[in-house]
Protein backbone atom coordinates (compact mmCIF):
# COMPACT_ATOMS: atom_id res chain seq x y z
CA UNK A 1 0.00 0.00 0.00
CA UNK A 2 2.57 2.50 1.05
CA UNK A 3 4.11 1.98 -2.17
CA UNK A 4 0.92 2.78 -4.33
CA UNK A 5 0.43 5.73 -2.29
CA UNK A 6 3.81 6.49 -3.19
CA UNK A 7 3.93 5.86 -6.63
CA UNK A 8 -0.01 8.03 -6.94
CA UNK A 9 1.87 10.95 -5.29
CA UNK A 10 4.57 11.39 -7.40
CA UNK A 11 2.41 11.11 -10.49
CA UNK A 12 0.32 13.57 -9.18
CA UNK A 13 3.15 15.93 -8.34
CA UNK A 14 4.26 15.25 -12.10
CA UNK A 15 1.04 16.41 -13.29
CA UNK A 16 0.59 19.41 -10.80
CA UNK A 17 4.14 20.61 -12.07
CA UNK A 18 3.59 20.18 -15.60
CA UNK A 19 0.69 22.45 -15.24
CA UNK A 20 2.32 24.90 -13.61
CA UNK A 21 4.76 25.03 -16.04
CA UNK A 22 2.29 25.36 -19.03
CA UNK A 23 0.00 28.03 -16.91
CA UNK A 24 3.20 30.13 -16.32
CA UNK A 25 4.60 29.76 -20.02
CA UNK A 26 0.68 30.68 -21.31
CA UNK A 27 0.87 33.95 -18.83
CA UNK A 28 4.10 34.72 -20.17
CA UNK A 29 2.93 34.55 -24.00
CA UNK A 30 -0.73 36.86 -22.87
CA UNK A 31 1.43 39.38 -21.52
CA UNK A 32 4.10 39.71 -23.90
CA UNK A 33 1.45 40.35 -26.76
CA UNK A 34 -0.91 42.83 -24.07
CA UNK A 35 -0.74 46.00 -23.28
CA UNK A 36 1.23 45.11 -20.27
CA UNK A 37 3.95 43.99 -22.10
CA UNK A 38 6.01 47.46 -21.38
CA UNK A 39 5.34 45.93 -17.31
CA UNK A 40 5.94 42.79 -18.28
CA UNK A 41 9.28 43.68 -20.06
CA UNK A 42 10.53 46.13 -17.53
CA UNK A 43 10.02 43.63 -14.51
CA UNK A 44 12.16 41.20 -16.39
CA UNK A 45 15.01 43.75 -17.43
CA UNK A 46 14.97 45.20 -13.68
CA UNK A 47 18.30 45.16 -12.00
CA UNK A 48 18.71 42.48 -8.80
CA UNK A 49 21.21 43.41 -6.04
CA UNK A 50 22.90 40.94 -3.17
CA UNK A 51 24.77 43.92 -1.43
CA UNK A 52 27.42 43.37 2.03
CA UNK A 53 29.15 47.28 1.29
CA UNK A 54 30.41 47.72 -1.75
CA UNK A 55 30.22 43.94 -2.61
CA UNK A 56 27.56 42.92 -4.93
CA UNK A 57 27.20 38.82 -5.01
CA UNK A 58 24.67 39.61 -8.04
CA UNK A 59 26.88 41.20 -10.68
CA UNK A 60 29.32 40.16 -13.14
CA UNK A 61 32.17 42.48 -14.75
CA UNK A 62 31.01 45.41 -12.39
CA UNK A 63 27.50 45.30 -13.80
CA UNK A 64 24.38 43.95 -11.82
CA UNK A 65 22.20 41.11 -12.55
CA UNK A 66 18.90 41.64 -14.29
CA UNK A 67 15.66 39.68 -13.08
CA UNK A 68 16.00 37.56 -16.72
CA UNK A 69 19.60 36.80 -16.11
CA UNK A 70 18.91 36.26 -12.05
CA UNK A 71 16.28 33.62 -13.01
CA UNK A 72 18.15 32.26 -15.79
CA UNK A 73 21.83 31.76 -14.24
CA UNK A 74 21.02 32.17 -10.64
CA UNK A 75 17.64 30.40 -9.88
CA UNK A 76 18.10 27.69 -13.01
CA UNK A 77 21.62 27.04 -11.54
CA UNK A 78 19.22 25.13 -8.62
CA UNK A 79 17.40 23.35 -10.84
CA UNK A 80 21.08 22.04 -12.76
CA UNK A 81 21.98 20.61 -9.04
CA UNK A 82 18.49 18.84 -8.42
CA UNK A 83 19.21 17.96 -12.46
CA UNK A 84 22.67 16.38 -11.23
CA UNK A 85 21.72 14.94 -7.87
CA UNK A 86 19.27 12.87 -10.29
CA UNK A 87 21.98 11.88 -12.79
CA UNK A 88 24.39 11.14 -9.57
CA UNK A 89 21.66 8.50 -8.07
CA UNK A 90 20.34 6.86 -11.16
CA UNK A 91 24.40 6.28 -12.00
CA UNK A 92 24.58 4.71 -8.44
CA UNK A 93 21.81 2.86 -8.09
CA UNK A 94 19.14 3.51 -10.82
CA UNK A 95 18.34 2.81 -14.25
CA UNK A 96 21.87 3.34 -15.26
CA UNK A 97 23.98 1.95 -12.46
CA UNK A 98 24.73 -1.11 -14.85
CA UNK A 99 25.34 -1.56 -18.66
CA UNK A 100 22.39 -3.70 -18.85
CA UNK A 101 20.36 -1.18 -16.92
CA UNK A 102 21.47 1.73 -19.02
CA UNK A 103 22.14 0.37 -22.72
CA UNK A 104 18.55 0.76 -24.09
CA UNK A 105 17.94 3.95 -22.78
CA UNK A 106 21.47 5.30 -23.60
CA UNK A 107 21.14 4.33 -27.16
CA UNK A 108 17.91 5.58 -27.58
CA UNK A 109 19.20 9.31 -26.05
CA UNK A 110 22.06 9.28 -28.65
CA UNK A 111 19.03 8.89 -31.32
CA UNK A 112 17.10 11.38 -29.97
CA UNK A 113 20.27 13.69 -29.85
CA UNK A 114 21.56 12.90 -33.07
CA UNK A 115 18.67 12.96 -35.17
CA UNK A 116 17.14 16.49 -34.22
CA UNK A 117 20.64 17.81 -35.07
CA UNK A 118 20.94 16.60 -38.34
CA UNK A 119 17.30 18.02 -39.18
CA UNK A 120 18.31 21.65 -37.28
CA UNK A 121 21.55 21.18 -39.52
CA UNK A 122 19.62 20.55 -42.49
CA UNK A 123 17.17 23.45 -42.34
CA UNK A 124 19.82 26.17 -40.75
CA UNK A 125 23.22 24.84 -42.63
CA UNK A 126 26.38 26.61 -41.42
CA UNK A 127 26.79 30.36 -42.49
CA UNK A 128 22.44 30.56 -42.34
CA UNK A 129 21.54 33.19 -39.66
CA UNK A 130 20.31 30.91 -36.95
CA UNK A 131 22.96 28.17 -37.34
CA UNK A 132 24.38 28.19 -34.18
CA UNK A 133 21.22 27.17 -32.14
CA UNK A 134 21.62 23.40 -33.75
CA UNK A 135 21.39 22.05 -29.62
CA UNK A 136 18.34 23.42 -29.25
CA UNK A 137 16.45 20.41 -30.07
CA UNK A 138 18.47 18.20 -28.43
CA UNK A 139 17.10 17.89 -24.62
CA UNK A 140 13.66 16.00 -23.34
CA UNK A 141 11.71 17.86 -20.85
CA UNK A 142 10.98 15.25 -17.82
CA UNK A 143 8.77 17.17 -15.62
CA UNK A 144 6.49 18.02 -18.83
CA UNK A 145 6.70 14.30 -20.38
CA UNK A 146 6.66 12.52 -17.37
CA UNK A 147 3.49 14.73 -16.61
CA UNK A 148 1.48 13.85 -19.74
CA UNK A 149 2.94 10.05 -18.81
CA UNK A 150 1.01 10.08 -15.52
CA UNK A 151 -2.20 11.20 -17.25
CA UNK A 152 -2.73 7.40 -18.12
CA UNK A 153 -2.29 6.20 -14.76
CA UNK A 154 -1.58 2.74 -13.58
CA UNK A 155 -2.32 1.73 -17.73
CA UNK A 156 1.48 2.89 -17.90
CA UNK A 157 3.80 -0.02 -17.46
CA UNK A 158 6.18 0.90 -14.71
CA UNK A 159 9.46 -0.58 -17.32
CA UNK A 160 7.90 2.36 -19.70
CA UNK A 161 8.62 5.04 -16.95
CA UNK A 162 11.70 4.21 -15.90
CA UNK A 163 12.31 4.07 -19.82
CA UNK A 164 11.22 7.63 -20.36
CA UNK A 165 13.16 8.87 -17.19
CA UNK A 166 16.19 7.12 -18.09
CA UNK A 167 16.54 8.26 -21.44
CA UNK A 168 15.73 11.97 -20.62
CA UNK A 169 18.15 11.98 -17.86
CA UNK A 170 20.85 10.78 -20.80
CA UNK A 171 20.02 14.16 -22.75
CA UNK A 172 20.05 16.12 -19.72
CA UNK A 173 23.74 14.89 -19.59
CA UNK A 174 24.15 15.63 -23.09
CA UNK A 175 22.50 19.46 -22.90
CA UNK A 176 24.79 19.96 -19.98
CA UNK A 177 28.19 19.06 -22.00
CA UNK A 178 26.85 21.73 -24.60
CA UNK A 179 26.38 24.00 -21.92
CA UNK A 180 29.91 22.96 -20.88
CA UNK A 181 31.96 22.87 -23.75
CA UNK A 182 30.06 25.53 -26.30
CA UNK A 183 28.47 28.25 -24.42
CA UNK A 184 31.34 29.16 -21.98
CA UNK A 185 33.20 32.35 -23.02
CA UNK A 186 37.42 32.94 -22.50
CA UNK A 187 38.16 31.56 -19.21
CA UNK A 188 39.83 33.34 -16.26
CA UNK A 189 41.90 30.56 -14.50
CA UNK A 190 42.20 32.34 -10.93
CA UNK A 191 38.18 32.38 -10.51
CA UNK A 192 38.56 28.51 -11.88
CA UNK A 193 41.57 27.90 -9.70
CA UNK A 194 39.69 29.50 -6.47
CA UNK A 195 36.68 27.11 -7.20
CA UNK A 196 38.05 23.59 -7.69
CA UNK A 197 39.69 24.81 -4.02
CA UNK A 198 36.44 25.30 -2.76
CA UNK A 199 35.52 22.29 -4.66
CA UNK A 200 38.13 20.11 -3.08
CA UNK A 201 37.26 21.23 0.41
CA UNK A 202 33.56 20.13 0.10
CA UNK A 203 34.57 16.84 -1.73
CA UNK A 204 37.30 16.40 1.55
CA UNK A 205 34.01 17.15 4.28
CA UNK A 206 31.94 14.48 2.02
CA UNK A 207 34.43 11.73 2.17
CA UNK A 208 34.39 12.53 6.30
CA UNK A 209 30.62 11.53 5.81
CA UNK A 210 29.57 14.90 6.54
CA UNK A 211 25.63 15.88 6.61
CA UNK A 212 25.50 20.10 6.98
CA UNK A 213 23.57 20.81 4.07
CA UNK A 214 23.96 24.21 5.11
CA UNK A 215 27.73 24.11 4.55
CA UNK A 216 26.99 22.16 0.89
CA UNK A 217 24.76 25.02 0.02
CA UNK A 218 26.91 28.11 1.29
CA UNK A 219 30.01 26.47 -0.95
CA UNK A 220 27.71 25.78 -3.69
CA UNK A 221 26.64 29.94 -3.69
CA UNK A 222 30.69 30.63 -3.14
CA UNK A 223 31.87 28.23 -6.55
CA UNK A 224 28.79 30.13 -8.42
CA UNK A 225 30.26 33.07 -7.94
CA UNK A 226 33.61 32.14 -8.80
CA UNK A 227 32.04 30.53 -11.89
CA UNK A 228 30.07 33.77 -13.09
CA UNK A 229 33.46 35.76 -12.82
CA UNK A 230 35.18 32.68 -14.80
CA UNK A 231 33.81 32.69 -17.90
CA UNK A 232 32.23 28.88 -17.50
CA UNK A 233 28.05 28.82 -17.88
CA UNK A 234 27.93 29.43 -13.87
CA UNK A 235 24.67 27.10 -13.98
CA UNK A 236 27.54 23.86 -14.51
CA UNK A 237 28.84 25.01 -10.94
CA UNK A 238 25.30 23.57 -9.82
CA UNK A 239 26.08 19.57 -11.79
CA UNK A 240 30.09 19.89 -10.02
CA UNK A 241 28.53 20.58 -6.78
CA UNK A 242 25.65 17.24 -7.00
CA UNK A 243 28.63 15.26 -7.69
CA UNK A 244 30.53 16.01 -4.52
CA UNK A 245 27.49 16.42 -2.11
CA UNK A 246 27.71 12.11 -0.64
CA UNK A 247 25.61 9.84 -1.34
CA UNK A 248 26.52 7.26 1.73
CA UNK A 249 24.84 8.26 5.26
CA UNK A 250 26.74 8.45 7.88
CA UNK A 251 24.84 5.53 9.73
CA UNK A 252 23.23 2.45 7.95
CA UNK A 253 19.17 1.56 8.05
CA UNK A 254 20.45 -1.50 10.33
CA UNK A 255 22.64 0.30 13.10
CA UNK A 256 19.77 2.82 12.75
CA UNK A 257 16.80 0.32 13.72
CA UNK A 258 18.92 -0.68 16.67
CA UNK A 259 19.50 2.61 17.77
CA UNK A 260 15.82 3.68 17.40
CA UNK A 261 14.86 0.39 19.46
CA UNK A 262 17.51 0.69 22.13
CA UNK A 263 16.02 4.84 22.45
CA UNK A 264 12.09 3.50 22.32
CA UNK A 265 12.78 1.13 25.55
CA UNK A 266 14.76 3.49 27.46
CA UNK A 267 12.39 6.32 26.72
CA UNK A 268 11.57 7.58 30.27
CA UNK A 269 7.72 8.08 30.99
CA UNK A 270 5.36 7.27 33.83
CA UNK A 271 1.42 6.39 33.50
CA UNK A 272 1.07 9.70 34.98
CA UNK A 273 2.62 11.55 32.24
CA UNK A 274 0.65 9.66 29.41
CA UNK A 275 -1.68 12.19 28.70
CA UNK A 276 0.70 14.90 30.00
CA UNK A 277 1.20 17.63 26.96
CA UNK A 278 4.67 18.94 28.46
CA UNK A 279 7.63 16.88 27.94
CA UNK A 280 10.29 16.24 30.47
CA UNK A 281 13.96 18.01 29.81
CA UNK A 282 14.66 13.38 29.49
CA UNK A 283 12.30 13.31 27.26
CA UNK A 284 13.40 15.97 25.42
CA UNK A 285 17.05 14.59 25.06
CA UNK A 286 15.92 11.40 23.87
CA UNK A 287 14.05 13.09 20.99
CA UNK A 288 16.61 15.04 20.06
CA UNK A 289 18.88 12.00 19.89
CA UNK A 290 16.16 10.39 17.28
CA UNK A 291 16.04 13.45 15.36
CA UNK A 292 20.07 13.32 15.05
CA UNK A 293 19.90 9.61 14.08
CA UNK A 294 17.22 10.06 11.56
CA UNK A 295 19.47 12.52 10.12
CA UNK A 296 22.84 10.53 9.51
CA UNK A 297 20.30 7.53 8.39
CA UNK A 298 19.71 9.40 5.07
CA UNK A 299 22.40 10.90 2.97
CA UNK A 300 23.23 14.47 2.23
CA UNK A 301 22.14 13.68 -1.54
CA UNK A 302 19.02 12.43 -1.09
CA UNK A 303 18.32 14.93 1.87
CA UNK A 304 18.78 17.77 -0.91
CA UNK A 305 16.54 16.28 -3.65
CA UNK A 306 13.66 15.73 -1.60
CA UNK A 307 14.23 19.18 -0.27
CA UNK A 308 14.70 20.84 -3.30
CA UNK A 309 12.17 19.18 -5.64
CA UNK A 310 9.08 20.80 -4.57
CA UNK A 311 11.24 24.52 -4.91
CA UNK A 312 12.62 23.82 -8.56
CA UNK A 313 9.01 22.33 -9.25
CA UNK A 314 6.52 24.74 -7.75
CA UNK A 315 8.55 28.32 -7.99
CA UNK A 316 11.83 27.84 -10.24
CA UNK A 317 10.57 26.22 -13.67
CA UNK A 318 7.50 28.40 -13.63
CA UNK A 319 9.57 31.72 -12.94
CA UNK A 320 11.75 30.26 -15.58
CA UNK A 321 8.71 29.71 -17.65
CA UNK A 322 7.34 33.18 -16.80
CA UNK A 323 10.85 35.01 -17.85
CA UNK A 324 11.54 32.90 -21.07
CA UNK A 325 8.18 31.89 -22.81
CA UNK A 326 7.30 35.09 -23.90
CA UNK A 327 7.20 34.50 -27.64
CA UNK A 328 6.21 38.22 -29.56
CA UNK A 329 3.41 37.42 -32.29
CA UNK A 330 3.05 41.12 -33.64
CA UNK A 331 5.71 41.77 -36.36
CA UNK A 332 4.72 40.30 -39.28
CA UNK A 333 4.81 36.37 -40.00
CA UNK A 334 8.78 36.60 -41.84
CA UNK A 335 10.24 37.51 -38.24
CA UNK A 336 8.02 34.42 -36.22
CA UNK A 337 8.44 31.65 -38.54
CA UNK A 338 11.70 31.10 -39.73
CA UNK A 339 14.18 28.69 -40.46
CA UNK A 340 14.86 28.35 -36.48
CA UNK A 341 11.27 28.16 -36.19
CA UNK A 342 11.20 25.25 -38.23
CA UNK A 343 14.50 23.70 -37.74
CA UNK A 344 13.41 23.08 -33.72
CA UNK A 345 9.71 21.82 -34.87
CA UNK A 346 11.03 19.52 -37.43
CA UNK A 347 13.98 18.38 -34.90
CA UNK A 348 11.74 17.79 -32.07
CA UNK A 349 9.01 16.12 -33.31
CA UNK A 350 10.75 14.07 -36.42
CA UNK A 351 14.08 14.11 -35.05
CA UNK A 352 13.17 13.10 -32.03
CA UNK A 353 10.80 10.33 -32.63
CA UNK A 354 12.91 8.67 -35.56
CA UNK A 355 15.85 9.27 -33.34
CA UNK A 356 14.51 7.48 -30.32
CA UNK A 357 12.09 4.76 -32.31
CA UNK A 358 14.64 4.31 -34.62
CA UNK A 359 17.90 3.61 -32.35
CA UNK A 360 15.38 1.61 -29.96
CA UNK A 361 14.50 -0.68 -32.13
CA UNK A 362 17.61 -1.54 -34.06
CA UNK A 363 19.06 -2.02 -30.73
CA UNK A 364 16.58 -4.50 -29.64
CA UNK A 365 16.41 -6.32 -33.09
CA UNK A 366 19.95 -6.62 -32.89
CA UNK A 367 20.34 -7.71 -29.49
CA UNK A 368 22.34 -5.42 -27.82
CA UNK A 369 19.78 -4.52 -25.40
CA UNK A 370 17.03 -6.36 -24.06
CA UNK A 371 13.50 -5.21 -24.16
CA UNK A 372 11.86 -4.19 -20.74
CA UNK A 373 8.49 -6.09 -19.33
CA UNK A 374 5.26 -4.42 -20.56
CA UNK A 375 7.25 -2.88 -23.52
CA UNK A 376 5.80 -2.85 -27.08
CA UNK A 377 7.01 -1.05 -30.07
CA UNK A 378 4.02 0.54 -30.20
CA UNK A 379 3.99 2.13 -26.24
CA UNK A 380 7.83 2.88 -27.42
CA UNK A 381 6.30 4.66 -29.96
CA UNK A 382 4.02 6.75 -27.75
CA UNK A 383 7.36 7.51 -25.40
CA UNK A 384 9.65 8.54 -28.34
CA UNK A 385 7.23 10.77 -28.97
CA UNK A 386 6.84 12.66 -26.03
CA UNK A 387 10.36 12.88 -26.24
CA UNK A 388 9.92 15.70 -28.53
CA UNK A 389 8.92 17.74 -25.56
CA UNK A 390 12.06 19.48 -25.17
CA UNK A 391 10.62 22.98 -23.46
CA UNK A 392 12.50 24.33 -20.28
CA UNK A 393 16.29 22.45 -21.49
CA UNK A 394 16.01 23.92 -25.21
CA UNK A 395 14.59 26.97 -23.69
CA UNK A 396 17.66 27.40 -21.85
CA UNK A 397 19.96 26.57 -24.96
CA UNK A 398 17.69 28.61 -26.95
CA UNK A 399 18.37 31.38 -24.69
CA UNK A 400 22.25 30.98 -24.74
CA UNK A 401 22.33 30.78 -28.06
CA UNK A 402 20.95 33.99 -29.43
CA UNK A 403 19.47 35.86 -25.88
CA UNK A 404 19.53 39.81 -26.42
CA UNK A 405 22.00 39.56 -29.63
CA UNK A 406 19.18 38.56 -32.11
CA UNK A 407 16.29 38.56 -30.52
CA UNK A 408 13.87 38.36 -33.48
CA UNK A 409 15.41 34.41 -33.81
CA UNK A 410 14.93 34.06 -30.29
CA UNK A 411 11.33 34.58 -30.92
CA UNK A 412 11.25 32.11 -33.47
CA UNK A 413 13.51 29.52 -31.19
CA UNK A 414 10.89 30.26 -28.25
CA UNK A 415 7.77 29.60 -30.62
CA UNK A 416 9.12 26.13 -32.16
CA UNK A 417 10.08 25.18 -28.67
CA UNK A 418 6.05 26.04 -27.40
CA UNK A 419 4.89 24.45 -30.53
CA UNK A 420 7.06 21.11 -30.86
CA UNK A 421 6.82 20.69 -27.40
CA UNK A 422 2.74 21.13 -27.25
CA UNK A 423 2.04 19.24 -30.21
CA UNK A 424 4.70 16.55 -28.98
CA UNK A 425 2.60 16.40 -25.79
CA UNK A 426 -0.82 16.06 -27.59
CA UNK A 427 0.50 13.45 -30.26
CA UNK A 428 2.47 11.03 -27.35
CA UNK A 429 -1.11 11.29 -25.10
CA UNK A 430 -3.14 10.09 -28.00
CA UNK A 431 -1.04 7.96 -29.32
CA UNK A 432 -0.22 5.95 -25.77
CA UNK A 433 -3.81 6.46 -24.57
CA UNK A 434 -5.06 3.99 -27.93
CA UNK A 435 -1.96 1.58 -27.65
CA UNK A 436 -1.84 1.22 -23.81
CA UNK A 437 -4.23 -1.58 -22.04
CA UNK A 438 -8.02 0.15 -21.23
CA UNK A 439 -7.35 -1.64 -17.80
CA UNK A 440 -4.92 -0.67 -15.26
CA UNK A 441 -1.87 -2.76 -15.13
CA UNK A 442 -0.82 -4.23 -11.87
């Protein structure tokens, strides 16, 4: 039962999210094309400030952070940790903590990276205006396609989830090395040199089996800042940091049960103080010495991602959503649909589905990687789909790529990422909602 209830709740957070993200991205769209758009504009173009004196933790070569670039290199840098934390456990002890765990869904990422690329390529070949956004297509939204995945319920085999997640958490990896390697600008060594030190001290604290998120968090905000003056995306200082933070507790589920036991039976209370609403300065203690155990039993990585989750979910994405999906229709058709319009459509929903479909099944005819339980090419079908939805990632890259330089083709990459991503959404539903089982399985 607890299980169920488990599995219903993070389905339902799924969907909750998703629509969150969609409600904040619609918003965004209204007020950009209103009258409010001058509001709208000026909020997101409104310098942000961190001050201790003269020192200004939001600013970068003497000049101070807008909202847009607070949300979009502060506040996203959050959601990058949460992003690695994810990639951290599923490489420990998830869907690709083995090579027979992670093959299918590995080569079925490569396909859905490859393929949209191509088709970008293809439509904006080098030297077109627009070339350079050729990642754009590349990344799978989970929250948004593991939303529109919960919308069928229990009818979902669970081998088809853990497909889904799997694969999208392969082109997260993949968006962040583009990040990485191709939107960084001239690096300045001291700033790097003064972060892999701060680095190195919060790796030395995790191998002592440390559990102070506070002190994880307060070195993560340092090497951010280090990173912004460095010339390295400062969001990547987020992925270093989820792959230092331990994933071992401090004190095993088995010396824990003891522990609890051994604090239960000495736990000092009289019939008299049953019904008594004041505890004891005893009593007290002994509480205090659960709530310290119960603390070393989980580890400092899954401590963060359960606390962070709801924050990146319910108040990150959608700001992000807010600041970024605010596609311009006025201006004459030309200037919205372009090549980069078309290049991410094409790439997300073709390139995509061949990519994934394709790969997926050559690997399983071929027999390098063995088909999951409850999969069918035609609910693989339905998923490579859905991997099309490529909205807050490609956003992101879509933002790097041509941000306040040429912003006419960021309108266009903002509309094909809205469009691929909605229709992508639609098409996976319907599809997976006539190929899945009209009963619930399990």
């Amino acid at each position: 039962m607890a299980l169920i209830s488990s599995r219903r709740y993070f389905s339902s957070m799924n969907i909750f999210a998703s629509i969150f993200l969609f409600v904040a991205a619609v918003v965004a769209a209204i007020l950009a094309n209103s009258p409010l758009a001058p509001y709208y504009h000026a909020f997101l173009n409104m310098e942000v400030a961190l001050k201790i004196g003269d020192f200004n933790l939001l600013s970068h070569g003497g000049h101070a952070m807008t909202m847009h670039q607070f949300i979009n290199d502060g506040l996203m840098t959050i959601f990058f940790l949460v992003v690695g934390l994810e990639i951290k456990r599923e490489l420990l002890v998830g869907e690709l903590s083995s090579f027979r765990k992670a093959s299918l869904p590995f080569i079925a990422a490569c396909g859905g990276m490859i393929l949209p690329v191509l088709i970008y390529v293809m439509v904006c070949p080098p030297g077109v205006p627009g070339s350079h956004g050729l990642a754009i297509p590349m990344a799978t939204d989970i929250a948004f396609s593991l939303g529109v995945l919960s919308l069928l319920g229990k009818r979902v085999p669970l081998c088809l989830k853990v497909f889904l997640t799997a694969f999208a958490v392969v082109d997260d990896i993949g968006g962040i090395l583009v990040i990485a390697i191709f939107y960084s600008s001239h690096v300045h060594l001291i700033y790097f040199v003064w972060a892999a030190l701060v680095y190195a001290f919060l790796y030395i604290l995790g191998k002592r089996r440390s559990t102070n998120k506070l002190v994880f968090l307060l070195g993560g905000i340092v090497v951010w800042y280090l990173f912004l003056q460095s010339g390295v995306h400062c969001t990547i200082s987020g992925v270093i940091l989820a792959f230092i933070i331990p994933a071992r507790p401090r004190l095993n589920v088995g010396k824990y049960i003891e522990s609890i036991r051994r604090l239960i039976n000495s736990f000092p209370i009289r019939n008299e103080e049953m019904e008594s609403i004041v505890l004891t300065n005893q009593q007290i203690a002994k509480l205090k010495r659960v709530e310290y155990a119960s603390d070393r039993v989980i580890s400092t990585l899954q401590a963060m991602e359960d606390g962070l989750h709801n924050s990146v979910n319910y108040i990150i994405l959608p700001l992000f959503a807010f600041a970024n999906a605010g596609v311009v229709f006025g201006g004459g058709g030309e200037s919205l649909f372009g090549n980069v319009t078309w290049g991410i459509i094409l790439g997300l929903l073709i390139g995509k589905f061949v990519g994934i479909f394709g790969f997926t099944w050559l690997a399983i005819k071929a027999k390098v990687a063995p088909m999951g339980v409850g999969m069918t090419c035609k609910n693989i079908a339905g998923v490579s789909i859905l991997g099309g939805i490529g909205f807050t990632v490609s956003l992101f890259i879509g933002n790097l790529s041509f941000g306040a330089s040429d912003p006419a083709l960021l309108n266009q990459a903002k509309l094909g990422v809205i469009a691929a991503s909605i229709i992508a959404g639609t098409l996976g539903y319907l599809v997976l909602n006539w190929v899945l089982p009209k009963k619930q399985v399990g």
